[in-house]
Protein backbone atom coordinates (compact mmCIF):
# COMPACT_ATOMS: atom_id res chain seq x y z
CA UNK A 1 56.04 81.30 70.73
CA UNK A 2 58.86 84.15 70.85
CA UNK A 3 57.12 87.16 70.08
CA UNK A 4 53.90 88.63 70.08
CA UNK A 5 53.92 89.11 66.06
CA UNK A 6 53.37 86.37 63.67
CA UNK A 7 55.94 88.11 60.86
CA UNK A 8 58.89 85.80 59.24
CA UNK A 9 62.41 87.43 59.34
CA UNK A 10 63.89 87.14 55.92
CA UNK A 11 67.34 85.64 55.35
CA UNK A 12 69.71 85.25 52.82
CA UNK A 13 70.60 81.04 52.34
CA UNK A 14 74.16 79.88 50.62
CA UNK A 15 73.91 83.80 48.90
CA UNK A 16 71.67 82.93 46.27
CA UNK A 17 68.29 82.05 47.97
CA UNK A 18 66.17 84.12 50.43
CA UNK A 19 64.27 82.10 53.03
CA UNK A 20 61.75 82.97 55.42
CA UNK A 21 62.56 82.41 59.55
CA UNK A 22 59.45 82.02 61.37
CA UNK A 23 59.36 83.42 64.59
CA UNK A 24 59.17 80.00 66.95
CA UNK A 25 61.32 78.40 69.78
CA UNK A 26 63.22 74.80 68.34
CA UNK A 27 61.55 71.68 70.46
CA UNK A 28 63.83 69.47 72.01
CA UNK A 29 64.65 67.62 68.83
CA UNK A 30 64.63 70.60 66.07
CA UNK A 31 61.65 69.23 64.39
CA UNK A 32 60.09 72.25 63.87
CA UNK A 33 63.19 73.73 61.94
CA UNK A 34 63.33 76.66 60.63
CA UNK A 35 63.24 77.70 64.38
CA UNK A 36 65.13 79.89 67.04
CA UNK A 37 67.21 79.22 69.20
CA UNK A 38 66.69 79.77 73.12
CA UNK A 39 68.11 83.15 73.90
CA UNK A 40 70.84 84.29 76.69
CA UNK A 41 73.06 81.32 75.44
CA UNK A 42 76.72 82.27 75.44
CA UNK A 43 78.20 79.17 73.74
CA UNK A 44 75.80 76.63 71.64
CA UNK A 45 76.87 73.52 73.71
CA UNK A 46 75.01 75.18 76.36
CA UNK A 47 71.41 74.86 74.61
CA UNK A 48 69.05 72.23 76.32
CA UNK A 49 69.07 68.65 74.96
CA UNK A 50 70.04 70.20 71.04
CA UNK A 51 73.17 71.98 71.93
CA UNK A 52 75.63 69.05 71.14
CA UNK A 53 74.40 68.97 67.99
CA UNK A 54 74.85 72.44 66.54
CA UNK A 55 77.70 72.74 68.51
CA UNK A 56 79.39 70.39 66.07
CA UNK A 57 78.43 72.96 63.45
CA UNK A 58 81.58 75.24 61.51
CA UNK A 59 82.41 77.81 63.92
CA UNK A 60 80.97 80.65 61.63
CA UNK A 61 77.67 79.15 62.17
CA UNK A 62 76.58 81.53 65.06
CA UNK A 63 74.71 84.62 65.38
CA UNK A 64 76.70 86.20 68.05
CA UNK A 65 80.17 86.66 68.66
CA UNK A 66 82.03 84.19 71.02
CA UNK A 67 81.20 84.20 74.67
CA UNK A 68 79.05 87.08 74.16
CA UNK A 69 75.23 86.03 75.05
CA UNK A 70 72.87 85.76 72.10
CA UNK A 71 69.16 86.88 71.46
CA UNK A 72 68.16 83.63 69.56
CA UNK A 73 70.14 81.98 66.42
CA UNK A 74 68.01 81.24 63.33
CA UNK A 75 67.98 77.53 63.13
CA UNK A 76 67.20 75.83 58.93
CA UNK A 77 67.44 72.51 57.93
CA UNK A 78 68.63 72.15 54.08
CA UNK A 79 68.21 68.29 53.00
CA UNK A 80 70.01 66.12 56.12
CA UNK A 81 72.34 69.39 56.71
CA UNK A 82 71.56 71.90 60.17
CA UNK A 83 72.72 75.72 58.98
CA UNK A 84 72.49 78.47 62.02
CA UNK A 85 72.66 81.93 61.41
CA UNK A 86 75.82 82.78 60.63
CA UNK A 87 77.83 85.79 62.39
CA UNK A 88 78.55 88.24 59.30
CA UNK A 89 79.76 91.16 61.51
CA UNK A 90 82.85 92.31 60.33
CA UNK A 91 83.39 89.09 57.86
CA UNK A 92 82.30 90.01 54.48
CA UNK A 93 84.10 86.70 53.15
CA UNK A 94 80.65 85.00 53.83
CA UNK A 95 78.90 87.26 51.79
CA UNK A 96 80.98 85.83 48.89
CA UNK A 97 78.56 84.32 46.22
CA UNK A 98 82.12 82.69 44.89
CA UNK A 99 83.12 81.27 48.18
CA UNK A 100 79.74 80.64 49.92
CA UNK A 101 76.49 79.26 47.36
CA UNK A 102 74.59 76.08 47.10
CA UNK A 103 77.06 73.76 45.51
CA UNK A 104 79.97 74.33 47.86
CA UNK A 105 77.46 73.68 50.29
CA UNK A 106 76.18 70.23 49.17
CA UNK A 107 79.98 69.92 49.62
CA UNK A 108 80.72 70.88 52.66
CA UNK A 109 78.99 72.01 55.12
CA UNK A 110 81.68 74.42 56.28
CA UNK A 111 80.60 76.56 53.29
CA UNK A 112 77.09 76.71 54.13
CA UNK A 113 75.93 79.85 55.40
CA UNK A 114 72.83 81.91 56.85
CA UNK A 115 72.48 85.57 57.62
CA UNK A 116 70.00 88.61 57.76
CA UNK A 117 68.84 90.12 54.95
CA UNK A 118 69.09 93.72 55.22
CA UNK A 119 66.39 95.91 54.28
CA UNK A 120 66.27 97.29 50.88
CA UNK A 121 66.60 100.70 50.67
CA UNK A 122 63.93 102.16 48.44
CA UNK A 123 66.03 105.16 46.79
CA UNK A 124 68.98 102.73 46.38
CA UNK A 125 66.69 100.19 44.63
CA UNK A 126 65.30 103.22 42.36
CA UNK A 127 68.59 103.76 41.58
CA UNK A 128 70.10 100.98 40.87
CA UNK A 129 66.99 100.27 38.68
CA UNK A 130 68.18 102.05 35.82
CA UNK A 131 72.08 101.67 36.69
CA UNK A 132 72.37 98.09 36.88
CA UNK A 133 68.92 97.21 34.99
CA UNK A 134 68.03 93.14 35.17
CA UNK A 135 70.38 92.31 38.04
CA UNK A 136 69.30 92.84 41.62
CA UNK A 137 71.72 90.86 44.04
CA UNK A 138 70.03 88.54 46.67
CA UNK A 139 70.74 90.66 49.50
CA UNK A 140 68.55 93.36 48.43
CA UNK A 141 65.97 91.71 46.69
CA UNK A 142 61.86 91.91 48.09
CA UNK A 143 60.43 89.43 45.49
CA UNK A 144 62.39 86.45 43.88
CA UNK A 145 63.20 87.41 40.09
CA UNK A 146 63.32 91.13 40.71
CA UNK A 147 65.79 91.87 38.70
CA UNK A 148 63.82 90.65 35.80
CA UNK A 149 60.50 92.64 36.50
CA UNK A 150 62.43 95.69 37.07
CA UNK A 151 64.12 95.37 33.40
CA UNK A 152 60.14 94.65 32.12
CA UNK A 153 59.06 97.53 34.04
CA UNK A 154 61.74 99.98 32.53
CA UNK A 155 61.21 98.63 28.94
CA UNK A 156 57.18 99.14 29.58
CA UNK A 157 58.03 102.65 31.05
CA UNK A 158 59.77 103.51 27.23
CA UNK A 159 56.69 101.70 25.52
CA UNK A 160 54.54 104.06 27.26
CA UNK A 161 55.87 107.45 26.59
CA UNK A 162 55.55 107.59 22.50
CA UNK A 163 52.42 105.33 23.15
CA UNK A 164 51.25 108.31 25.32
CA UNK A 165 52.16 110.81 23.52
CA UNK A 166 51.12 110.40 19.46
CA UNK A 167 48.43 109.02 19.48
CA UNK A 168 46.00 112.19 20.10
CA UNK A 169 47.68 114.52 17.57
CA UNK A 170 47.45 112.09 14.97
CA UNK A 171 43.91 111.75 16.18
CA UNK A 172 42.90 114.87 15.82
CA UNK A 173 45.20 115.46 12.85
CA UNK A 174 42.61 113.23 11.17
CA UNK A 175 39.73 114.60 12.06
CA UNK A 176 40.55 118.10 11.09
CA UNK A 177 41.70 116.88 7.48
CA UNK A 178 38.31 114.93 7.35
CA UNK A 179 36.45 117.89 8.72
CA UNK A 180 38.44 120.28 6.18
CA UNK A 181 36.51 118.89 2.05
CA UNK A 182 32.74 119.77 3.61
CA UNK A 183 32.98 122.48 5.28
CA UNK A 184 36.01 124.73 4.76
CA UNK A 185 35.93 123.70 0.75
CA UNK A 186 35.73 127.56 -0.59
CA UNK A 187 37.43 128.81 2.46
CA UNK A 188 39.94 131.75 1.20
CA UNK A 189 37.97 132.09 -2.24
CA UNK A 190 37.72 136.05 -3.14
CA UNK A 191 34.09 136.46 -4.14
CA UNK A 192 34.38 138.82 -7.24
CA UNK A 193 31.75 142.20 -6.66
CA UNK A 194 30.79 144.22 -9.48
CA UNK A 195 32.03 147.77 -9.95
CA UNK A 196 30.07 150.52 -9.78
CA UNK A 197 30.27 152.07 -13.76
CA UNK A 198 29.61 148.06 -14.75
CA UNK A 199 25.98 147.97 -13.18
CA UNK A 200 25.25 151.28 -14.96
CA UNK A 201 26.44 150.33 -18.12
């Protein structure tokens, strides 16, 4: 085991599917893909026993920079095809949902590609809530179909302000026109008194 937690690191697969990493050395043979990676490896040829064959990989496929050692490289397996972690600093062209998704993939493999997801921001999702409501891109998504449940959640957030709000006064608009025939029937009647010469009279 690599770390002392048992949490999955969550990354973002041909830009249109998020995938869980969990946190576990590769065996010898990769059969227990999704994996990671030894770490302190400059070069991928230079992994034990596997490093031939992800050093065959495109040369984007590669958590770290060349020459430059790595912490680990997230290792999945999509149908017969090996996708590592792809290095995304400073080359935003992966990140390109045209360039990069599931079909050119299942083409070629050289447009396959794996990378961190950030961490949403929570203010930024708020924000873009109401912005941009029913689309939440894959990068900053927690739960698969967010964008969805956010547009339900701001058309149940409308719903519940008149549904709030009217109901009591024309509650107790009712009841005080109910309440108004028995008791307040002769309220505001003047009550005619007789005058004073009248009686004697």
């Amino acid at each position: 085991v690599k770390w002392t937690t048992n949490w999955d690191a969550t990354y973002v697969l041909n830009n249109q599917e998020v995938v869980h990493i969990p946190q576990v050395y590769c065996d010898d043979n990769l059969s227990n893909a999704p994996c990671w990676t030894a770490p302190f490896v400059a070069t991928r040829a230079a992994l034990p026993v596997y490093g031939a064959q992800l050093d065959a990989l495109p040369a984007h496929m590669w958590c770290m920079a060349a020459g430059g050692p790595t912490a680990g490289c997230a290792v999945f397996k999509l149908g017969t095809q090996w996708i590592v972690e792809s290095n995304v600093y400073g080359n935003n062209t992966l990140m390109s949902e045209a360039e990069f998704n599931a079909d050119a993939c299942a083409a070629d493999q050289n447009r396959c590609v794996l990378y961190k997801q950030s961490p949403p921001s929570l203010l930024d999702t708020l924000i873009k809530m109401f912005m941009g409501p029913g689309f939440v891109g894959i990068n900053n998504q927690l739960v698969p179909g967010q964008g969805a449940l956010q547009a339900f959640l701001i058309l149940l957030a409308f719903i519940s302000v008149p549904t709030l709000l009217l109901p009591k006064p024309l509650l107790l608009n009712a009841r005080h026109k109910a309440r108004r025939p028995q008791g307040g029937a002769n309220y505001g009647a003047v009550e005619e008194m007789p005058i004073l010469g009248d009686e004697v009279g």
